[in-house]
N, C-alpha and C. Protein backbone atom coordinates (compact mmCIF):
# COMPACT_ATOMS: atom_id res chain seq x y z
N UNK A 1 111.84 124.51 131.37
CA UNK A 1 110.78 125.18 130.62
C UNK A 1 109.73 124.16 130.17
N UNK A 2 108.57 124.34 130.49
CA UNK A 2 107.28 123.73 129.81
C UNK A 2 106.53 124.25 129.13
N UNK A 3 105.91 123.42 127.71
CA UNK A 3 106.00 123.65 126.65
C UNK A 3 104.25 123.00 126.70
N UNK A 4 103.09 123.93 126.69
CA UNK A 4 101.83 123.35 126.90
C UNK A 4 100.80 122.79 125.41
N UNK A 5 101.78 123.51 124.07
CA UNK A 5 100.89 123.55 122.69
C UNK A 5 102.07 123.29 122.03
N UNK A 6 101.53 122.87 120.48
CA UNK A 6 102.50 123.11 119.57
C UNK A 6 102.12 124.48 119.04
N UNK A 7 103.05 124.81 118.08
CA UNK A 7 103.07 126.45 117.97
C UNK A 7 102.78 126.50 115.94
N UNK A 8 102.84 125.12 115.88
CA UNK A 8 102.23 125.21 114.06
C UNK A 8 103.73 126.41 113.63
N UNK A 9 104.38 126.49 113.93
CA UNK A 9 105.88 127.03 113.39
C UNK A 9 106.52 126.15 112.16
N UNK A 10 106.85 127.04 111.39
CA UNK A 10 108.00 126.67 110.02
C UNK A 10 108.93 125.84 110.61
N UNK A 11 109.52 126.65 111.89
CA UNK A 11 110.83 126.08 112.75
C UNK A 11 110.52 124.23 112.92
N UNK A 12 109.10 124.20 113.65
CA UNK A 12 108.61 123.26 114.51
C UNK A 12 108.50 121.63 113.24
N UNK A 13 107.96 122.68 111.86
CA UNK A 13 107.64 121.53 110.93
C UNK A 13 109.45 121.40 110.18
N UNK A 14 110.50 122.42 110.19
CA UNK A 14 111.51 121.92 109.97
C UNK A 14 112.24 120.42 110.59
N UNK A 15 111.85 121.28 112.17
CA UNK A 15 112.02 119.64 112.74
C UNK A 15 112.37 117.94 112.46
N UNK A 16 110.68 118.41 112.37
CA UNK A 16 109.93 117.31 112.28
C UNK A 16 110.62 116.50 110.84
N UNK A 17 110.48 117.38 109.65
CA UNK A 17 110.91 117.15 108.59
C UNK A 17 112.84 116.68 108.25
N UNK A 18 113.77 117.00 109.66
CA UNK A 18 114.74 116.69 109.80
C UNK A 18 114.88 115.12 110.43
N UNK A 19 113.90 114.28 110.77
CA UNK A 19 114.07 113.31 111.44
C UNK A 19 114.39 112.17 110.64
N UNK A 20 115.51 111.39 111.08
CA UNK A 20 115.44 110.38 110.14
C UNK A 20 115.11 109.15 110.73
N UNK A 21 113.88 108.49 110.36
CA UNK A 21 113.90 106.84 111.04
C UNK A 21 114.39 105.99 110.42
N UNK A 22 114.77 105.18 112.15
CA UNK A 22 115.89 103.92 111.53
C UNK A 22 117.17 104.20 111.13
N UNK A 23 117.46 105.26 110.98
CA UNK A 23 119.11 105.70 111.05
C UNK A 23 120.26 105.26 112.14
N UNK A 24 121.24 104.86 111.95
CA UNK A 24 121.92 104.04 112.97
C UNK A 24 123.12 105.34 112.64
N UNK A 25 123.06 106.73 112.69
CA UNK A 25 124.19 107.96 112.72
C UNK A 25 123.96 108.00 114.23
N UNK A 26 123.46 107.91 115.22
CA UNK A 26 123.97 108.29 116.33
C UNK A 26 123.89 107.24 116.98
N UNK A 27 123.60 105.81 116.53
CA UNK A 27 124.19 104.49 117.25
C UNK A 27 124.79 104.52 118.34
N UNK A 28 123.93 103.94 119.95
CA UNK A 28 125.80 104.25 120.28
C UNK A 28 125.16 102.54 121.21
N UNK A 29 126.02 102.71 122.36
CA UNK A 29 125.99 101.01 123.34
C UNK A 29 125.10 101.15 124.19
N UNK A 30 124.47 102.18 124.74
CA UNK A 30 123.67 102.50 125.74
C UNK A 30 122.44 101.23 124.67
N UNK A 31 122.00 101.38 123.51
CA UNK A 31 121.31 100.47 122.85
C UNK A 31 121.27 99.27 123.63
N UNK A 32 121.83 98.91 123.71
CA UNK A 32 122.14 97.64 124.60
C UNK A 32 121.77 97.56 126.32
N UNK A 33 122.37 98.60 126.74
CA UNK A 33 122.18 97.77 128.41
C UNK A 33 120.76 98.56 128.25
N UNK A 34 119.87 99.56 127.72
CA UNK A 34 118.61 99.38 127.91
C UNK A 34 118.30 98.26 128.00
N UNK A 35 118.20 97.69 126.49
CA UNK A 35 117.69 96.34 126.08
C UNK A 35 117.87 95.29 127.24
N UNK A 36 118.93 95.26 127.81
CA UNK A 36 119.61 94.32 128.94
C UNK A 36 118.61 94.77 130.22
N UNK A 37 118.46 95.59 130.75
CA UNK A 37 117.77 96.20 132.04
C UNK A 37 116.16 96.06 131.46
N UNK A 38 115.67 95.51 130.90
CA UNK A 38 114.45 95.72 130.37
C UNK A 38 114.19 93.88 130.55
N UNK A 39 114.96 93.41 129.93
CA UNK A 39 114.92 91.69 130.08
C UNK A 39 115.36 91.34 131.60
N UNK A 40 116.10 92.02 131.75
CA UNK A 40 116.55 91.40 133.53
C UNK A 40 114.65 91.89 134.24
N UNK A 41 114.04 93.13 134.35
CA UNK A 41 112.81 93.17 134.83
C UNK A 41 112.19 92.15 134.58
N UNK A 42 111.65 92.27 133.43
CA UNK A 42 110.91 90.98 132.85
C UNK A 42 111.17 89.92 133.18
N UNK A 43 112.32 89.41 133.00
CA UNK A 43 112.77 87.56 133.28
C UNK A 43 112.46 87.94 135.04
N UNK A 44 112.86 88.74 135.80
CA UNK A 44 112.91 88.82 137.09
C UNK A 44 111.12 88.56 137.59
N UNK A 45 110.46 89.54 137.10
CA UNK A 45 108.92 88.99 137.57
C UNK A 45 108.30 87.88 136.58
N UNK A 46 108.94 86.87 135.71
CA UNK A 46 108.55 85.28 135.51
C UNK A 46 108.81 84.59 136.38
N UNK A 47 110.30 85.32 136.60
CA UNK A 47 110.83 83.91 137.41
C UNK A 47 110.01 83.63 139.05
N UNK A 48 109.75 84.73 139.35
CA UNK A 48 108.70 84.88 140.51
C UNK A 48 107.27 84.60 140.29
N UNK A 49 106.99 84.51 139.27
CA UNK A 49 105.47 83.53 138.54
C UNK A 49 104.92 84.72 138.98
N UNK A 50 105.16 86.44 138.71
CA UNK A 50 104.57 87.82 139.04
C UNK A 50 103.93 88.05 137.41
N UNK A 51 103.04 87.22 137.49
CA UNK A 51 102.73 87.13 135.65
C UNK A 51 101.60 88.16 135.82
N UNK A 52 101.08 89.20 136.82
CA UNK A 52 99.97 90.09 136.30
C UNK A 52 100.71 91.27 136.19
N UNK A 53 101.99 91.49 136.33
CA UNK A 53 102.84 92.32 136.34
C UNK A 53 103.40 92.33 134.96
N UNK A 54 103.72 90.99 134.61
CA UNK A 54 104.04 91.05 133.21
C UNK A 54 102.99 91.84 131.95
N UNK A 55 101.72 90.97 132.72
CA UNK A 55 100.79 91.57 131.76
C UNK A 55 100.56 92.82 131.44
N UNK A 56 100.61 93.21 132.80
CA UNK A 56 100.24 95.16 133.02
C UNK A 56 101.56 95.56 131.70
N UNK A 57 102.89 95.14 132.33
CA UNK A 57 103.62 95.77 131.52
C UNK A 57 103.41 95.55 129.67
N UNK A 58 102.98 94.13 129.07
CA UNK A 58 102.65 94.29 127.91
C UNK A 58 101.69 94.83 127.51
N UNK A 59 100.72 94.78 128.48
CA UNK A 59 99.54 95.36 127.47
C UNK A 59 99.69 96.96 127.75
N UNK A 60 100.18 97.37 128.53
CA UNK A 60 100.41 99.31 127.96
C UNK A 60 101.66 98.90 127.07
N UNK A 61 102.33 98.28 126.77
CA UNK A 61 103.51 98.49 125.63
C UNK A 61 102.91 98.82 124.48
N UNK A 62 102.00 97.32 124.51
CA UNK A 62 101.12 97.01 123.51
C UNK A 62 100.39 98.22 122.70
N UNK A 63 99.51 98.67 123.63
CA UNK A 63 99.32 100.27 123.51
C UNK A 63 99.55 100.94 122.65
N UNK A 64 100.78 101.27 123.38
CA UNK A 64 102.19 102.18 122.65
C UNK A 64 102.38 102.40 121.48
N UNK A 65 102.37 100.85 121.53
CA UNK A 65 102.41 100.52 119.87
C UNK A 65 101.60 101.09 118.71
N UNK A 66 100.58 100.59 119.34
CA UNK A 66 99.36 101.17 118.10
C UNK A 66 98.92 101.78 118.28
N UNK A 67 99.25 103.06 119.30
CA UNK A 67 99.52 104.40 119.06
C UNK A 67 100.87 104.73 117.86
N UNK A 68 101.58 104.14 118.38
CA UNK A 68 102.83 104.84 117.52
C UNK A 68 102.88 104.34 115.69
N UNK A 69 102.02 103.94 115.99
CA UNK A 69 101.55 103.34 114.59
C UNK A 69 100.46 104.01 114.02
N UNK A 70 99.55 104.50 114.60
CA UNK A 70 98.73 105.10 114.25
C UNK A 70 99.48 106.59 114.09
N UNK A 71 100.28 107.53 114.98
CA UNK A 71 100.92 108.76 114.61
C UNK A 71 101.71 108.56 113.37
N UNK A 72 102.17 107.29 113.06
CA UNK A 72 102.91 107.17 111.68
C UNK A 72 102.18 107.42 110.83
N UNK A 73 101.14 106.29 110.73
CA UNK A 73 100.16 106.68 109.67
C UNK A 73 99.18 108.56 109.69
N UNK A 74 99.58 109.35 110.70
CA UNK A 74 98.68 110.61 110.24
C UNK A 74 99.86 111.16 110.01
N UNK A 75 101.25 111.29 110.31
CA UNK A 75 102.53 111.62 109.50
C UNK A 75 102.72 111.21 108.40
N UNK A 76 102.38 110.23 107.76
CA UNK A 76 102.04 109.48 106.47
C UNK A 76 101.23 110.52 105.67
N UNK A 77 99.74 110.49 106.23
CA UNK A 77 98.48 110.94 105.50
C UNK A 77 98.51 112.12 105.35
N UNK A 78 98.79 113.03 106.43
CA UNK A 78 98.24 114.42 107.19
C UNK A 78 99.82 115.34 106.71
N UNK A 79 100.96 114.61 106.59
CA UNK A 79 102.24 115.66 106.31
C UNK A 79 102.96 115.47 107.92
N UNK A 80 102.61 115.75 108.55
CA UNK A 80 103.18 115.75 109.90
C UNK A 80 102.51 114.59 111.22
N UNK A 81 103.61 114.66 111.89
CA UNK A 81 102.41 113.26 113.16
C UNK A 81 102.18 114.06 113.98
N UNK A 82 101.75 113.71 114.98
CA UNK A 82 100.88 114.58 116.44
C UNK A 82 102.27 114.60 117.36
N UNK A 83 103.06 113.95 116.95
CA UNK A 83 104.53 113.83 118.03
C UNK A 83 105.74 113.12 117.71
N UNK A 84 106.33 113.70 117.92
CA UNK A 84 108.18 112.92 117.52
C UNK A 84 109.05 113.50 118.78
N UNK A 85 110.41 113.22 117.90
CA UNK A 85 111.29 113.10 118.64
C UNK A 85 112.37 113.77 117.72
N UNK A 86 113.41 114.37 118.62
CA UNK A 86 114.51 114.82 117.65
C UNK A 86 115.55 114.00 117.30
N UNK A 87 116.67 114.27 115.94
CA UNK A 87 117.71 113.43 115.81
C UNK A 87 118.50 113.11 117.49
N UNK A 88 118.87 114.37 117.40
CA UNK A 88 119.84 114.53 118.22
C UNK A 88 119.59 114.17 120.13
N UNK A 89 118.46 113.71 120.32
CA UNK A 89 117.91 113.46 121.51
C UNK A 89 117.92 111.87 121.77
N UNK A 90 118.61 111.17 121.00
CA UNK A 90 117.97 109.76 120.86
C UNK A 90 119.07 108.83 120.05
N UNK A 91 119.41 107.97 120.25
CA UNK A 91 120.77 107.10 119.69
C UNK A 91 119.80 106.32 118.35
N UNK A 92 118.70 106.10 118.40
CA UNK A 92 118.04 105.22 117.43
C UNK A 92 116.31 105.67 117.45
N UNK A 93 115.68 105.65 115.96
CA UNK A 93 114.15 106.66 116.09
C UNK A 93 113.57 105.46 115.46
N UNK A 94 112.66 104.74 115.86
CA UNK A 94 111.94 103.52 115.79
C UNK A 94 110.92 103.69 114.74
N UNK A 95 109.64 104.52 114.80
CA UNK A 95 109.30 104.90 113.75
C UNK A 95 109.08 106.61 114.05
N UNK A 96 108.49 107.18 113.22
CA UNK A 96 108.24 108.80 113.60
C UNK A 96 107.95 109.54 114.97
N UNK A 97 107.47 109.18 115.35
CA UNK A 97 107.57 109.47 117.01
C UNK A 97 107.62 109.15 117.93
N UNK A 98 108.73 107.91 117.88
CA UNK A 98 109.31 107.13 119.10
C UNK A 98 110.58 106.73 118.97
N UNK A 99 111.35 107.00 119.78
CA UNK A 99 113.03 106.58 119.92
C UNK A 99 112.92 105.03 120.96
N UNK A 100 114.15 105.26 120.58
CA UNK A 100 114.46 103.97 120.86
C UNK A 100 114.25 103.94 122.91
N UNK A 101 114.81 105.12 123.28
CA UNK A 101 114.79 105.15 124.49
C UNK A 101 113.05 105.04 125.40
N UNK A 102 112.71 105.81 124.88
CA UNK A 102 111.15 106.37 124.61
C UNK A 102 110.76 104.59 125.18
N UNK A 103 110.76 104.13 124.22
CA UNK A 103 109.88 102.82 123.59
C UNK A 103 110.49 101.82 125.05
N UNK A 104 111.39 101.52 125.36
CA UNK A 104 111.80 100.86 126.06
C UNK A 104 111.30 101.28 127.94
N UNK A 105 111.09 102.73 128.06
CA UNK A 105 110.48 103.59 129.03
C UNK A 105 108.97 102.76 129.00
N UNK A 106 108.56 102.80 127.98
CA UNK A 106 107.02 102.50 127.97
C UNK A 106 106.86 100.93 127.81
N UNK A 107 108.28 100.10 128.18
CA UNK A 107 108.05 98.68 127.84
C UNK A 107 108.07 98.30 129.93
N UNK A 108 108.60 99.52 130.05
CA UNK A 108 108.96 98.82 131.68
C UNK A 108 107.43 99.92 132.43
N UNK A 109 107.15 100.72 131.99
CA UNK A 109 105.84 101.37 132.90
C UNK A 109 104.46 101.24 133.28
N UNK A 110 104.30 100.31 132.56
CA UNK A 110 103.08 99.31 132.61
C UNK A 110 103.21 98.30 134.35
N UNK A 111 104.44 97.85 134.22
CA UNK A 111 105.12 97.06 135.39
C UNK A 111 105.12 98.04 136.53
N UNK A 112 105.38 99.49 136.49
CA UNK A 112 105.67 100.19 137.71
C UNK A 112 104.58 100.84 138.15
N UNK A 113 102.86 100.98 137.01
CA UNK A 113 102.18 101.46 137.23
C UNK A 113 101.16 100.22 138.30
N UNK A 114 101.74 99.15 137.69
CA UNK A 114 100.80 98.21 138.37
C UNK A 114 101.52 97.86 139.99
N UNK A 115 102.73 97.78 139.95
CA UNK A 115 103.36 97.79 141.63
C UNK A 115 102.93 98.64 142.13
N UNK A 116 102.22 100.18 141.86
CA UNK A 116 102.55 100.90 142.54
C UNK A 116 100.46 101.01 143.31
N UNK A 117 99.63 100.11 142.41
CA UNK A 117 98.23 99.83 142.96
C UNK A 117 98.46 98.91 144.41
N UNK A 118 97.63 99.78 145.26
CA UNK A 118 97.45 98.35 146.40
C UNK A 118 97.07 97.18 145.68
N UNK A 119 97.43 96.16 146.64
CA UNK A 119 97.33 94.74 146.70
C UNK A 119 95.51 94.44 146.87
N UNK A 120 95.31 93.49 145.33
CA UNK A 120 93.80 93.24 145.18
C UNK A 120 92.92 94.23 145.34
N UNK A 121 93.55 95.56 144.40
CA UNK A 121 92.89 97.26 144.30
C UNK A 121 91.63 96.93 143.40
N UNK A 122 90.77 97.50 144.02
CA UNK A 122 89.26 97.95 143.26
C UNK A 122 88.79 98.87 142.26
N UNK A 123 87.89 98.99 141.07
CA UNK A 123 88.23 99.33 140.59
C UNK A 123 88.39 100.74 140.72
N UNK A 124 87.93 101.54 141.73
CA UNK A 124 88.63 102.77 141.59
C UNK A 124 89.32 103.40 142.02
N UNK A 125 90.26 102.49 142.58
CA UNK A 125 91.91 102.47 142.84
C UNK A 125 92.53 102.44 141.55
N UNK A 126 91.80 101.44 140.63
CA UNK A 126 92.58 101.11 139.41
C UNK A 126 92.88 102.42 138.59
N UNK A 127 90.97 102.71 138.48
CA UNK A 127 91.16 104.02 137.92
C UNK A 127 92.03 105.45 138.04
N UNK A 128 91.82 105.74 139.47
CA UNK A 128 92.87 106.50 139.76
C UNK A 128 94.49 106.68 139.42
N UNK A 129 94.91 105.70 139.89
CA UNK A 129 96.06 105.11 139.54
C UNK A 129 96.66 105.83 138.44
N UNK A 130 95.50 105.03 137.24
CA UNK A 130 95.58 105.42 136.01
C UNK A 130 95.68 107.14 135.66
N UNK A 131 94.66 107.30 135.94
CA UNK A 131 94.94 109.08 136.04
C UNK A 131 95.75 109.64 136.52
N UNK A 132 96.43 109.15 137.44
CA UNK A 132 97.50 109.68 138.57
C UNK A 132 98.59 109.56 137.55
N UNK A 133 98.95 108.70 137.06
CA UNK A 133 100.16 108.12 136.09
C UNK A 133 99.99 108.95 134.92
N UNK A 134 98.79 108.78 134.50
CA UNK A 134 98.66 109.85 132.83
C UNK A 134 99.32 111.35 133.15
N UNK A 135 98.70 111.92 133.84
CA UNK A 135 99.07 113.24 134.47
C UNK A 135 100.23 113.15 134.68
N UNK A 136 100.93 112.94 135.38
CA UNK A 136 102.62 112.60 135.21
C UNK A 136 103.13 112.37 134.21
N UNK A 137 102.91 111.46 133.62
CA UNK A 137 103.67 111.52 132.51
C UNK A 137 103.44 112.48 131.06
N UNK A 138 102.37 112.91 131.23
CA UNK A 138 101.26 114.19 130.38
C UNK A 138 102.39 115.58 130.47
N UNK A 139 102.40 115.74 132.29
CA UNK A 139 103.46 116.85 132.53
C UNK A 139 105.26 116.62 132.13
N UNK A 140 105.08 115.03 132.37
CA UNK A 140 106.88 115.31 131.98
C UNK A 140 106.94 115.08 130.35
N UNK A 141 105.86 114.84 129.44
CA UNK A 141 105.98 115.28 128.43
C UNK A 141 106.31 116.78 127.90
N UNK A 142 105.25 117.65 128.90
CA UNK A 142 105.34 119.07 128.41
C UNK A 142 106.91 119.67 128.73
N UNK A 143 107.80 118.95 129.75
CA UNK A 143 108.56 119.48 130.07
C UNK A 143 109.91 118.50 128.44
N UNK A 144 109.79 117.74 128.28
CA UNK A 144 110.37 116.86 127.14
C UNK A 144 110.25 118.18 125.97
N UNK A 145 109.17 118.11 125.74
CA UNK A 145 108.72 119.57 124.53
C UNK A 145 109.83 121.13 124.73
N UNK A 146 109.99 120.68 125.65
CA UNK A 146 111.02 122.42 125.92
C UNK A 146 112.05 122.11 126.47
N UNK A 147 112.83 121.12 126.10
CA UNK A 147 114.35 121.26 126.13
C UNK A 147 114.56 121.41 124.86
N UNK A 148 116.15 122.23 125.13
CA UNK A 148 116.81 122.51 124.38
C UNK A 148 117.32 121.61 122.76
N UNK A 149 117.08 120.55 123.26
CA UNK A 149 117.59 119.40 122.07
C UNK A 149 116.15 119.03 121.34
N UNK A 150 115.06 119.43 121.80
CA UNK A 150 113.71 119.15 121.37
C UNK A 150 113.86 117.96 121.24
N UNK A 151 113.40 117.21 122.22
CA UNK A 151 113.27 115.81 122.75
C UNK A 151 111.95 115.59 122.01
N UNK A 152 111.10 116.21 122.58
CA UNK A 152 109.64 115.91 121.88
C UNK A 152 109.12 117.75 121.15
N UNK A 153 108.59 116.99 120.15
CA UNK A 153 108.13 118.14 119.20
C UNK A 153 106.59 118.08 118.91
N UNK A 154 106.07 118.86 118.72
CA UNK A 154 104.79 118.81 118.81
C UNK A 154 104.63 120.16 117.50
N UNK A 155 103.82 119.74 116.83
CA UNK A 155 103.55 120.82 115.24
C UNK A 155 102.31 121.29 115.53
N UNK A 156 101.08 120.60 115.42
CA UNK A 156 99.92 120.82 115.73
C UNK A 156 99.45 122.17 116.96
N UNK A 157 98.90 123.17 116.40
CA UNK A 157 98.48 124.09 117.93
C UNK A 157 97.24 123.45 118.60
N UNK A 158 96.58 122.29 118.31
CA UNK A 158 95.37 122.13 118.82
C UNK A 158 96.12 120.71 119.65
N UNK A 159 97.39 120.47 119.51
CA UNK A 159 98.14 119.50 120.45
C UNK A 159 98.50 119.71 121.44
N UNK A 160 98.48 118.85 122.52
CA UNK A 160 99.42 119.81 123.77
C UNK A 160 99.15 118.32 125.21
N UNK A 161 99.42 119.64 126.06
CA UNK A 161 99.63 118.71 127.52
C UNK A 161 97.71 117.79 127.64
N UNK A 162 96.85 118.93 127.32
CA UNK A 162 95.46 118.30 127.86
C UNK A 162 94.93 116.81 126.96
N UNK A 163 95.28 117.03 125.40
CA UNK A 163 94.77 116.00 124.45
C UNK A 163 95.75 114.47 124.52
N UNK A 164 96.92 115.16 125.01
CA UNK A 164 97.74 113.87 125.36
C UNK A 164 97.58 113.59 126.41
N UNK A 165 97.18 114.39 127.68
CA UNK A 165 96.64 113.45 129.02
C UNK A 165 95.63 112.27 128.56
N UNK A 166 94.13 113.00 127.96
CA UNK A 166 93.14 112.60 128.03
C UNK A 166 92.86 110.85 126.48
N UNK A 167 93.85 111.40 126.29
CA UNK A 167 93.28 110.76 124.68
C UNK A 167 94.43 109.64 124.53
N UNK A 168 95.88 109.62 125.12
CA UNK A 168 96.75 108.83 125.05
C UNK A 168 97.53 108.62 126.17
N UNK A 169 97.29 109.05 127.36
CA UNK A 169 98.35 108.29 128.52
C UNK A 169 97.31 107.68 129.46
N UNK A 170 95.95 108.11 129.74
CA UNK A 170 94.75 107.87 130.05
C UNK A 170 94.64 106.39 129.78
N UNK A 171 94.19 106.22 128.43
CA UNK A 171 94.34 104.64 127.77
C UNK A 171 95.16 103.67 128.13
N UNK A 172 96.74 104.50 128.03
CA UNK A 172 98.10 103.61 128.14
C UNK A 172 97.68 102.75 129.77
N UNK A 173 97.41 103.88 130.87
CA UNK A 173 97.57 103.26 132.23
C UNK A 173 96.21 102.18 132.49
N UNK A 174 95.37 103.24 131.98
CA UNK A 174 94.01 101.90 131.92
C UNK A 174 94.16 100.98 131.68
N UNK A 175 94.61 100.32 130.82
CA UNK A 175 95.61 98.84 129.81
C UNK A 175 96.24 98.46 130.82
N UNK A 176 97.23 99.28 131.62
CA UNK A 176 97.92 98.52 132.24
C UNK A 176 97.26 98.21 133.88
N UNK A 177 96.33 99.01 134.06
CA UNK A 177 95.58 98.29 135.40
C UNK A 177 94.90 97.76 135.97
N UNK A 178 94.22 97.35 134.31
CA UNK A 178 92.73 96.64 134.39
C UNK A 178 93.02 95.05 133.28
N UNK A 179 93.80 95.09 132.56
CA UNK A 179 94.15 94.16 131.83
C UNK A 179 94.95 93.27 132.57
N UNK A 180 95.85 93.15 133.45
CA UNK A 180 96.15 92.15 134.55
C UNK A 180 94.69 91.31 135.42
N UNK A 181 93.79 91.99 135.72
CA UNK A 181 92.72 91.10 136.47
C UNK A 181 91.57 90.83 135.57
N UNK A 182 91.79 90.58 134.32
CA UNK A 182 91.13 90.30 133.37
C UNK A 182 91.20 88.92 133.52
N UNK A 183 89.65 88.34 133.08
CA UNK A 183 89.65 86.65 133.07
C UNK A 183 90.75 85.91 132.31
N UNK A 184 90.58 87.07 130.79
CA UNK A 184 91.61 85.90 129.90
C UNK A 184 92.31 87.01 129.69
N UNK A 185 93.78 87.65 130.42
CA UNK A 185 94.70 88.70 129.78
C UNK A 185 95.28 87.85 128.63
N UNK A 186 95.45 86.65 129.03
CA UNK A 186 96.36 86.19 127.64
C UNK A 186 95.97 86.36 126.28
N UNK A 187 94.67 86.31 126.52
CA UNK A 187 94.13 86.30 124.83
C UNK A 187 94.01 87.68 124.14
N UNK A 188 93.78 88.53 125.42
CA UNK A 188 93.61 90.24 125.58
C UNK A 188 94.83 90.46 124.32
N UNK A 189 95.98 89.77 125.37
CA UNK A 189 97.27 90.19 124.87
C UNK A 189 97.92 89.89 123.58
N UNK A 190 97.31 88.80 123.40
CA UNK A 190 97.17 88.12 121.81
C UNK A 190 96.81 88.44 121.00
N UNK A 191 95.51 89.16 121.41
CA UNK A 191 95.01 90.16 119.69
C UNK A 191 95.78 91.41 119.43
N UNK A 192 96.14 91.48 121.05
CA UNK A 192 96.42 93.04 120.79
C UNK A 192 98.15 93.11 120.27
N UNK A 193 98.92 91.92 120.44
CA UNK A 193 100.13 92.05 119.70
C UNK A 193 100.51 91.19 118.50
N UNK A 194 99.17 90.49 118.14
CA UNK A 194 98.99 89.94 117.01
C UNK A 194 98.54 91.34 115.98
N UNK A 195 97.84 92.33 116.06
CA UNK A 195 97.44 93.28 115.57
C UNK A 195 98.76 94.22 115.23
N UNK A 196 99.50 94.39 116.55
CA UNK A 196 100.55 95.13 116.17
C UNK A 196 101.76 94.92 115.00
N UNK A 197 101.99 93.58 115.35
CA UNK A 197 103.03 92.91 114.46
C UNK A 197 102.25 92.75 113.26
N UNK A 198 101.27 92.65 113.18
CA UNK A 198 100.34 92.60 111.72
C UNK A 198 100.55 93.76 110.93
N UNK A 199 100.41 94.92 111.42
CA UNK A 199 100.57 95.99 111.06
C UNK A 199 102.08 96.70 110.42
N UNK A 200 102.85 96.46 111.92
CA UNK A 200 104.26 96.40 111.55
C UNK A 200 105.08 95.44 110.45
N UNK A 201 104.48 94.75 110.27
CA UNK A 201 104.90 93.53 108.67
C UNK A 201 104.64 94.29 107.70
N UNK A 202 103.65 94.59 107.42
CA UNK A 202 102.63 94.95 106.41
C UNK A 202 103.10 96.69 105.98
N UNK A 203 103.02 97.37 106.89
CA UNK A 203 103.48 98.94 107.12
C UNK A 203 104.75 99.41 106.46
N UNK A 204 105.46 98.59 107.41
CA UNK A 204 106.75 98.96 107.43
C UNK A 204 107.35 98.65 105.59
N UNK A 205 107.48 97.49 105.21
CA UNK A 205 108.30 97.50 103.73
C UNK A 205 107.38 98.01 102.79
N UNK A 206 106.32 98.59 103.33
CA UNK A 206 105.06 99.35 102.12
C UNK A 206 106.07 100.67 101.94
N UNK A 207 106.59 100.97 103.17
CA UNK A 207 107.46 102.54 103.12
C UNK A 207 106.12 103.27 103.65
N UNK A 208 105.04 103.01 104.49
CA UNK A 208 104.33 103.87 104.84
C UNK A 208 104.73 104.55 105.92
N UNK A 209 104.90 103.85 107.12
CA UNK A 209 105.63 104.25 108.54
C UNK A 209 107.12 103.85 108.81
């Protein structure tokens, strides 16, 4: 079943309002060989000096991030975020609308969006790409939204499959296909996870996100 809006439901904001972040009640080991299969990629394209691969993959993580930082803060401000996740879908909930699994998906897709551009692609190969990837993952969101365990929840009726194509997976792949053939990715990558961890210091023991 695919799930194209949120429905602004009592049910939908119960949800939401059931989530607990940072709770270690459904802990389990899978925690781990993610974590493990995520470093074996990574160490695997250093050790091959495949460093625009690396990049692709941090800078959409990067992304991620301050997106998922930013949905904290309008779950903060606003009462509800633009997207979560359920208890019961997820061994560990990182901040309001990202699990642990989630987060680690979006640490390795940056890497698979950029393998999957021809070799020394132009930019509107890049672009495409990018769109090609948003849309996919736009749709297997909508399908996330309508399982049974409510994997992903969505409150908002003006939310859905089109505002998350265009406004947040759009961005994510762009980051990751144009920020590898960048003169200086390193420094790219420096503000942009100097910013994050800035945030996340600061955020987090405020009790905001």
């Amino acid at each position: 079943m695919f799930v194209f809006w949120g429905d602004g439901s009592d049910f939908a904001k119960s949800l939401v309002d059931a989530v607990k972040v940072r709770s270690t009640e459904n802990f389990n080991w899978t925690f781990i060989f993610i974590l493990a299969v995520v470093f074996y990629v990574y160490w695997t394209e250093i050790n091959k000096k495949n460093f625009k691969a690396v990049y692709a993959g941090l800078a959409l993580y990067g992304v991620h991030w301050l997106y998922e930082i930013g949905n904290a803060l309008i779950a903060h401000f606003a009462g509800y975020p633009l997207w979560t996740v359920s208890n019961e879908s997820t061994t560990f909930i990182l901040l309001i609308g990202v699990c642990w699994e989630l987060s680690m998906m979006f640490s390795l897709a940056g890497i698979i969006s950029y393998k999957m551009l021809p070799e020394n692609p132009n930019c509107k190969q890049k672009l495409f790409g990018a769109l090609e990837m948003a849309l996919l993952f736009a749709l297997f969101e909508s399908f996330l939204a309508g399982t049974s365990n409510h994997s992903f929840i969505w409150v908002y009726k003006w939310w859905g499959v089109i505002p998350v194509f265009i406004t947040t997976y759009v961005p994510f792949f762009l980051a990751s296909n144009y920020v590898p053939f960048m003169k200086k990715p390193v420094k790219f990558l420096a503000i942009l996870w100097g910013t994050v961890a800035a945030l996340l210091v600061t955020l987090i023991p405020l009790g905001i996100i």
